[in-house]
Protein backbone atom coordinates (compact mmCIF):
# COMPACT_ATOMS: atom_id res chain seq x y z
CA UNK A 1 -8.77 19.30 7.01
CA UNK A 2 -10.25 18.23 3.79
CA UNK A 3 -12.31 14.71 3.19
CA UNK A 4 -12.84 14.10 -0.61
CA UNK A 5 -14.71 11.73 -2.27
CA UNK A 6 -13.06 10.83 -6.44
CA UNK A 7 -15.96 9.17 -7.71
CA UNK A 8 -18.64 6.45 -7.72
CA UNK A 9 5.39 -9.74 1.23
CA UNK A 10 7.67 -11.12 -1.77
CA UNK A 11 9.41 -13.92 -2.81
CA UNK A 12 13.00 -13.17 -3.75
CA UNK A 13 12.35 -14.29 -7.17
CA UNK A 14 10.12 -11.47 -8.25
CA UNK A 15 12.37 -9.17 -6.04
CA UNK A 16 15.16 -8.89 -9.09
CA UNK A 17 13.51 -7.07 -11.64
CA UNK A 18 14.96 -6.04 -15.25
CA UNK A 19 15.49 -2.36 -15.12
CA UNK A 20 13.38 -1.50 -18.38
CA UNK A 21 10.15 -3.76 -17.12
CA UNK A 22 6.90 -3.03 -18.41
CA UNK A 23 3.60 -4.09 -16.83
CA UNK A 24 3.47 -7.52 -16.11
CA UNK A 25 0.39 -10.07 -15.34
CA UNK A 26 0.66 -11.79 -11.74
CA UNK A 27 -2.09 -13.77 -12.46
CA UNK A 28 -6.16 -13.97 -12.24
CA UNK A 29 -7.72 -15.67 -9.42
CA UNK A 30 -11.39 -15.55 -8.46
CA UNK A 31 -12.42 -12.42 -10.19
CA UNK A 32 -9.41 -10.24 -9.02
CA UNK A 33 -6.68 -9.43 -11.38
CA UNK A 34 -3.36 -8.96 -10.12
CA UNK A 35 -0.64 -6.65 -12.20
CA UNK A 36 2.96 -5.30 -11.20
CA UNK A 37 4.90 -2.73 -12.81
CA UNK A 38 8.53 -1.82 -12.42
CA UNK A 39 10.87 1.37 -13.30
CA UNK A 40 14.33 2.42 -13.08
CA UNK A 41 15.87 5.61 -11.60
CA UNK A 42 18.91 6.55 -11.05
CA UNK A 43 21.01 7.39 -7.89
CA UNK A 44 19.16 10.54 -6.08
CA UNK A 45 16.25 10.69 -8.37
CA UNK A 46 12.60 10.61 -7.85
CA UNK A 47 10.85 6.84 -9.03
CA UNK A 48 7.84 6.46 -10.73
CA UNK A 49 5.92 2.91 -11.81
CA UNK A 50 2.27 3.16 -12.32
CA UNK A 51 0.51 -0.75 -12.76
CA UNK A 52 -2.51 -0.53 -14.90
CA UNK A 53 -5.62 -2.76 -14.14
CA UNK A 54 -7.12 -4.07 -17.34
CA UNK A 55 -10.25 -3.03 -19.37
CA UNK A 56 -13.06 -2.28 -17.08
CA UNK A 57 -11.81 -3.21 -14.11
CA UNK A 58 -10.44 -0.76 -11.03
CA UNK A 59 -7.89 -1.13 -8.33
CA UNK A 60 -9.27 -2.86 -5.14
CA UNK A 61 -5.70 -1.43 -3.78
CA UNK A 62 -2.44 -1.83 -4.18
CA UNK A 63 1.02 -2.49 -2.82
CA UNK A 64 4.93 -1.41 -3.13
CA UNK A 65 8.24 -2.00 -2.70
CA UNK A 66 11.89 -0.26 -3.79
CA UNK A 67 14.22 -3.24 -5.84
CA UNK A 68 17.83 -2.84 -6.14
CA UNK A 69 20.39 -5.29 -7.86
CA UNK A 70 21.14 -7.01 -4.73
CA UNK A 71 16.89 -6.90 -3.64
CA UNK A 72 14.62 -5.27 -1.64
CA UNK A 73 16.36 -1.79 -0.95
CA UNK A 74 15.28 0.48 2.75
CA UNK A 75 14.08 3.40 0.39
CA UNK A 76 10.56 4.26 1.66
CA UNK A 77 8.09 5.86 -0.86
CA UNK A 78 6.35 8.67 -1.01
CA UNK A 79 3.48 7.63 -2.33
CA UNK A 80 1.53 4.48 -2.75
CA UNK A 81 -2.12 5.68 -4.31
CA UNK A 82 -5.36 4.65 -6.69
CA UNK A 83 -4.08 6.18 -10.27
CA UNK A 84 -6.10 8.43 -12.64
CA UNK A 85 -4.93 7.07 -15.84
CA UNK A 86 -5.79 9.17 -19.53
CA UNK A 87 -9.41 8.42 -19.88
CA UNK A 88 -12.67 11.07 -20.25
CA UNK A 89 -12.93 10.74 -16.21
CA UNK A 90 -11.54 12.25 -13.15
CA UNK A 91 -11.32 9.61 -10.79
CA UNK A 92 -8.67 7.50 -9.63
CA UNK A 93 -9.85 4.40 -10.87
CA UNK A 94 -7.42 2.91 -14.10
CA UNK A 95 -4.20 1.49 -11.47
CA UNK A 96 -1.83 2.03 -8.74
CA UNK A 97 0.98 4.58 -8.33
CA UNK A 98 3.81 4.34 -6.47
CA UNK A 99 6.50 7.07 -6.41
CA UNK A 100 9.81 8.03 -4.02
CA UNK A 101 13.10 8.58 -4.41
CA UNK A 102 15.89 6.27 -4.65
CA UNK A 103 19.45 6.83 -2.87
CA UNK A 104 21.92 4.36 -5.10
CA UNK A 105 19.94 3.68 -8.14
CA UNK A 106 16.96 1.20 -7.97
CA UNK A 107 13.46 0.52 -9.47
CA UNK A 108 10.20 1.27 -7.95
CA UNK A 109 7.63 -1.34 -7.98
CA UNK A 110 4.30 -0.93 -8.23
CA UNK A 111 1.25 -3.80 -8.02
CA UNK A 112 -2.45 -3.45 -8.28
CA UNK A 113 -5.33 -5.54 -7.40
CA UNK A 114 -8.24 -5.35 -9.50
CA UNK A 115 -11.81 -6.35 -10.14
CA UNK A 116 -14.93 -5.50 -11.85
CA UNK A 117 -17.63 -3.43 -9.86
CA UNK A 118 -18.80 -0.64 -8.41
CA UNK A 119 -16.36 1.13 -5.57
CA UNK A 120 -15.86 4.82 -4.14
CA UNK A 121 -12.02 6.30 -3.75
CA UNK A 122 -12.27 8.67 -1.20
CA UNK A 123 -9.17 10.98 -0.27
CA UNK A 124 -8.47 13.37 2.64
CA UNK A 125 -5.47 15.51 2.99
CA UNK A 126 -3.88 18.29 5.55
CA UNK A 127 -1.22 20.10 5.49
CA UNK A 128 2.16 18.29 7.36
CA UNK A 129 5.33 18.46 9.39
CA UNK A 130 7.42 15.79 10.83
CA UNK A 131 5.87 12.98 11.79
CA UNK A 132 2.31 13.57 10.52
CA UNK A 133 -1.03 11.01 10.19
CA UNK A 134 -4.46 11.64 8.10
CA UNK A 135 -7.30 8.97 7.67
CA UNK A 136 -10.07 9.14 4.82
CA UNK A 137 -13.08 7.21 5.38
CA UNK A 138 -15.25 5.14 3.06
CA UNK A 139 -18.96 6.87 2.42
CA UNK A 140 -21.06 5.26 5.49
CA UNK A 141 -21.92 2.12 6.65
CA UNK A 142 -23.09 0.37 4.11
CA UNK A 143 -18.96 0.60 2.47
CA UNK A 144 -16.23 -1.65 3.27
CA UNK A 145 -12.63 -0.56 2.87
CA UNK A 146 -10.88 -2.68 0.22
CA UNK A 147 -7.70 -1.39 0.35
CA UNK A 148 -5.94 2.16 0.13
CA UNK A 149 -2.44 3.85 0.26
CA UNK A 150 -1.43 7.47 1.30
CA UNK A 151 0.53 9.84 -0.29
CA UNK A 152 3.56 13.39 0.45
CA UNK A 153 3.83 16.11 -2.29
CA UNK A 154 7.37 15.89 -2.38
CA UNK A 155 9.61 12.69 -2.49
CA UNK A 156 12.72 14.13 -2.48
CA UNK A 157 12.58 14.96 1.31
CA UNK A 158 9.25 12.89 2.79
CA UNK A 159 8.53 9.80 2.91
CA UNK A 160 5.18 7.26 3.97
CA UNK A 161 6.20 5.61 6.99
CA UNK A 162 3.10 3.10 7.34
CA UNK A 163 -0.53 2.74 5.71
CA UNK A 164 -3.24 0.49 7.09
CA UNK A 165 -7.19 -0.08 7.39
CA UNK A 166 -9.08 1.82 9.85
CA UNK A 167 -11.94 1.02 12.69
CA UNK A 168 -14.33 3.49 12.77
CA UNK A 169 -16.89 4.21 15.24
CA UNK A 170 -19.16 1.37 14.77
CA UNK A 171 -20.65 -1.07 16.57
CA UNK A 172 -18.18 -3.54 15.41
CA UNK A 173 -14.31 -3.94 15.93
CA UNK A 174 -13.56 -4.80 11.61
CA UNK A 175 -10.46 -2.22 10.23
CA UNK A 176 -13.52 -1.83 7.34
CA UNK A 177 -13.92 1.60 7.77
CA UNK A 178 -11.91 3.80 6.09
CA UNK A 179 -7.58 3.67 5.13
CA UNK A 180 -4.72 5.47 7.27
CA UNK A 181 -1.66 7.21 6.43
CA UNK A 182 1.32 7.93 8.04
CA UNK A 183 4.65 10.12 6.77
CA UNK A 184 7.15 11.68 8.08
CA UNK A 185 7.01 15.26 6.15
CA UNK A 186 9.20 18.42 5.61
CA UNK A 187 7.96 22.38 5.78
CA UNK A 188 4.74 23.53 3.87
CA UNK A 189 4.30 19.66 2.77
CA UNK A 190 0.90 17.78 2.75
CA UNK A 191 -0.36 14.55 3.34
CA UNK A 192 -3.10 12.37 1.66
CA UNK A 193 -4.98 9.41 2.66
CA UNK A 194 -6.31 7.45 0.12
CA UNK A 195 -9.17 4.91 0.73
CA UNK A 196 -11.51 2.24 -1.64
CA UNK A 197 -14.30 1.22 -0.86
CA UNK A 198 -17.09 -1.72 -1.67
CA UNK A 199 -20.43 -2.55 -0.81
CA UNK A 200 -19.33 -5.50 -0.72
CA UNK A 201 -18.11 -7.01 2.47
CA UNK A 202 -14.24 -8.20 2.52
CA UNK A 203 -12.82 -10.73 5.37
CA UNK A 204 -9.73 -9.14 7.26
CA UNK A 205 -6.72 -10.44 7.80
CA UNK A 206 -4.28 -9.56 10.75
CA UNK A 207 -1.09 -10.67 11.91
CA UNK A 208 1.15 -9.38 14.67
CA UNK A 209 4.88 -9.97 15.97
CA UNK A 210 7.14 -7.94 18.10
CA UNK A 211 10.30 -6.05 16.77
CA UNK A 212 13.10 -5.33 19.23
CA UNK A 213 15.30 -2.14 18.39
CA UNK A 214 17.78 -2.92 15.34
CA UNK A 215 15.61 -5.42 13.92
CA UNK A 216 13.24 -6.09 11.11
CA UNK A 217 10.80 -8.87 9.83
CA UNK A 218 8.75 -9.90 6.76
CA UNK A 219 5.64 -10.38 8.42
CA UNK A 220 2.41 -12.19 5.92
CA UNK A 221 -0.99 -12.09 6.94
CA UNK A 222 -2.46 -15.35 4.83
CA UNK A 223 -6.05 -14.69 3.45
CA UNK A 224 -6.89 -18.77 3.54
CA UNK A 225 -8.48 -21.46 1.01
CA UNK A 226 -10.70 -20.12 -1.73
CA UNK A 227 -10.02 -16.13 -0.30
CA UNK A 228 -8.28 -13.87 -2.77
CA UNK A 229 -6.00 -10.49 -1.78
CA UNK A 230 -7.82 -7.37 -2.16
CA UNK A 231 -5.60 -5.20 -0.53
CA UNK A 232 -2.67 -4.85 2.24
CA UNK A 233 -1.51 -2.32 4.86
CA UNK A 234 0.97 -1.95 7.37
CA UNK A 235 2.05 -0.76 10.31
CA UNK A 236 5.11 -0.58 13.09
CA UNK A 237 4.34 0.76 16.78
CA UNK A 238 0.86 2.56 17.96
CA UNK A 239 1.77 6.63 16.11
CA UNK A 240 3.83 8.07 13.96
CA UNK A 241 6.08 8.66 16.56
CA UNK A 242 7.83 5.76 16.46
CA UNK A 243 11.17 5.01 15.19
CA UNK A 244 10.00 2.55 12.72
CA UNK A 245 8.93 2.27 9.37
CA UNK A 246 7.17 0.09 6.46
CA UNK A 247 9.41 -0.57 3.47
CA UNK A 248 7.22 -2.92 1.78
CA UNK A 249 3.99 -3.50 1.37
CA UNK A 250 3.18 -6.10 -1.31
CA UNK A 251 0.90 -8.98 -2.25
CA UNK A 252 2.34 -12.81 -1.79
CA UNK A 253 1.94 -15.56 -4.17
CA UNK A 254 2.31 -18.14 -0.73
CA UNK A 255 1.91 -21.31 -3.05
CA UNK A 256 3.99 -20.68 -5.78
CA UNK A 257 1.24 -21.00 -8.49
CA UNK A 258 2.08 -17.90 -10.10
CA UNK A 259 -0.91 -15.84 -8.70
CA UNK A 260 0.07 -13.54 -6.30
CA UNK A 261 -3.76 -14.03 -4.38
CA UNK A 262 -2.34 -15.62 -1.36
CA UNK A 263 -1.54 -13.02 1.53
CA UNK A 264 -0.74 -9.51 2.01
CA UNK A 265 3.07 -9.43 3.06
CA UNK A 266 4.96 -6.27 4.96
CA UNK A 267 8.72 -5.37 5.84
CA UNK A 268 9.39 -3.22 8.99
CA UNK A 269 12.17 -2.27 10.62
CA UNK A 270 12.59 -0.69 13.97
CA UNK A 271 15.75 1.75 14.21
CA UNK A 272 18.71 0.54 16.42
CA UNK A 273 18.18 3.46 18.33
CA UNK A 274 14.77 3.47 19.32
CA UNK A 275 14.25 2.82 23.04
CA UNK A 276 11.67 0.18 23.02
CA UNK A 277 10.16 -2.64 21.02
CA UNK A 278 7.15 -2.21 18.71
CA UNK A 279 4.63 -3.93 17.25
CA UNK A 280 4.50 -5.01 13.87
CA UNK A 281 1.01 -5.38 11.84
CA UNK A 282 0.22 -6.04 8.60
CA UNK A 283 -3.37 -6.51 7.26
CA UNK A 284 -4.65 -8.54 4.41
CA UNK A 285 -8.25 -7.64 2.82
CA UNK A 286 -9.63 -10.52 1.07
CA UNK A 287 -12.68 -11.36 -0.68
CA UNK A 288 -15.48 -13.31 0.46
């Protein structure tokens, strides 16, 4: 196992995207900058949209969802990861990637939260099959998690199942820790968990809700008055295990004022065939 460190849900209405979209502004809202980014594939292709954050800021994390003609599609990515855009640096710092592949033609969407100031993207990967699980944690205890995404090295077979903010082993009971990653992987396949972190100190966010076999839910975890999203995870059941999956992971615009600062929103869905219930999580990170 390997621990790196890089350097120092939706309305409907945004659901239906044009097929050639280029990056588009969500809106500004208490220093964080919120951008999305769609592109088209075709039927049984690998997807690719990468949304930029602007001129010296970097991705507090980031959030994604497939989009057919008729909406939200069930292809899962497999990746959803701090971007290393064409600048003199290495790190991972210029947007947010998110990359699959699509069954019957559809557009990936990406969206990135951003701000100005200092943060560390920290990475950890190992090497996966099946059902598989990695967490990366933020530098010590003096780092908050801000958001984070995970990633599999080849889309055409694996997907992420689920990615969420991590406890560590603190004193205190705050996901503010470090970022986990679940996928479900094929042969001599890897998988990457991708964390950001901030000195300073987000609020979380968490709401639950039960999913009986054969059903799924859009499940929002609000940040409240005069908070702003920094990031969102999510999660179905306790492991990897489970038959259940995240499809979307996305920020919310929750008052319709064209910002899209208001909660962290996830879509899971537990298989009809899975023999029990599971719980449904999804976590909003949001500033101070």
């Amino acid at each position: 196992m390997r621990r790196r460190l890089l350097g120092a849900a939706l309305p409907l209405a945004l659901v239906l995207v044009p097929a050639a979209a280029l990056a588009v502004n969500l809106g500004d809202a208490g220093g964080v900058s919120y951008r999305f980014q769609a592109k088209h594939a075709a039927a049984n292709h690998p997807a690719d949209a990468v949304a930029a954050c602007p001129k010296k800021k970097s991705p507090t994390g980031g959030g994604y969802q497939f989009s057919g003609d008729m909406g939200m599609t069930l292809d899962q990515p497999a990746a959803s990861k701090p971007f290393d855009g064409p600048d003199s640096d290495n790190r991972p710092d210029d947007g947010w990637e998110v990359r699959g592949q699509v069954n019957d033609g559809a557009s990936a969407l990406s969206f990135a939260m951003c701000t100005k100031g200092e943060k560390r993207y920290v990475a950890n990967d190992h090497g996966a099959f099946g059902r598989s699980q990695v967490t990366a944690d933020c530098p010590g205890p003096r780092w908050h998690v801000t958001g984070g995404g995970g990633s599999l090295g080849k889309p055409e077979s694996s997907t992420l199942i689920a990615s969420f903010p991590i406890d560590g082993h603190d004193t205190d009971t705050k996901p503010d820790d470090g970022w986990e990653a679940w996928g479900y992987a094929q042969p001599q396949d890897r998988i990457h968990a991708f964390a950001v972190c901030s000195r300073k100190k987000p609020v979380y966010r968490e709401v639950t809700e039960t999913l009986d076999p054969g059903f799924g839910s859009r499940n929002e975890a609000m940040c409240g008055d005069g908070h702003h999203l920094l990031g969102v995870g999510g999660r179905l059941g306790s492991d990897p295990s489970q038959t259940a999956r995240v499809f979307l992971a996305t920020p919310d615009d929750f008052n319709r004022d064209q910002v899209y600062d208001d909660a962290g929103a996830m879509f899971g869905q537990n298989d009809l065939t899975a023999q029990d219930p599971v719980t449904s999580t999804v976590d909003a990170i949001c500033t101070r």
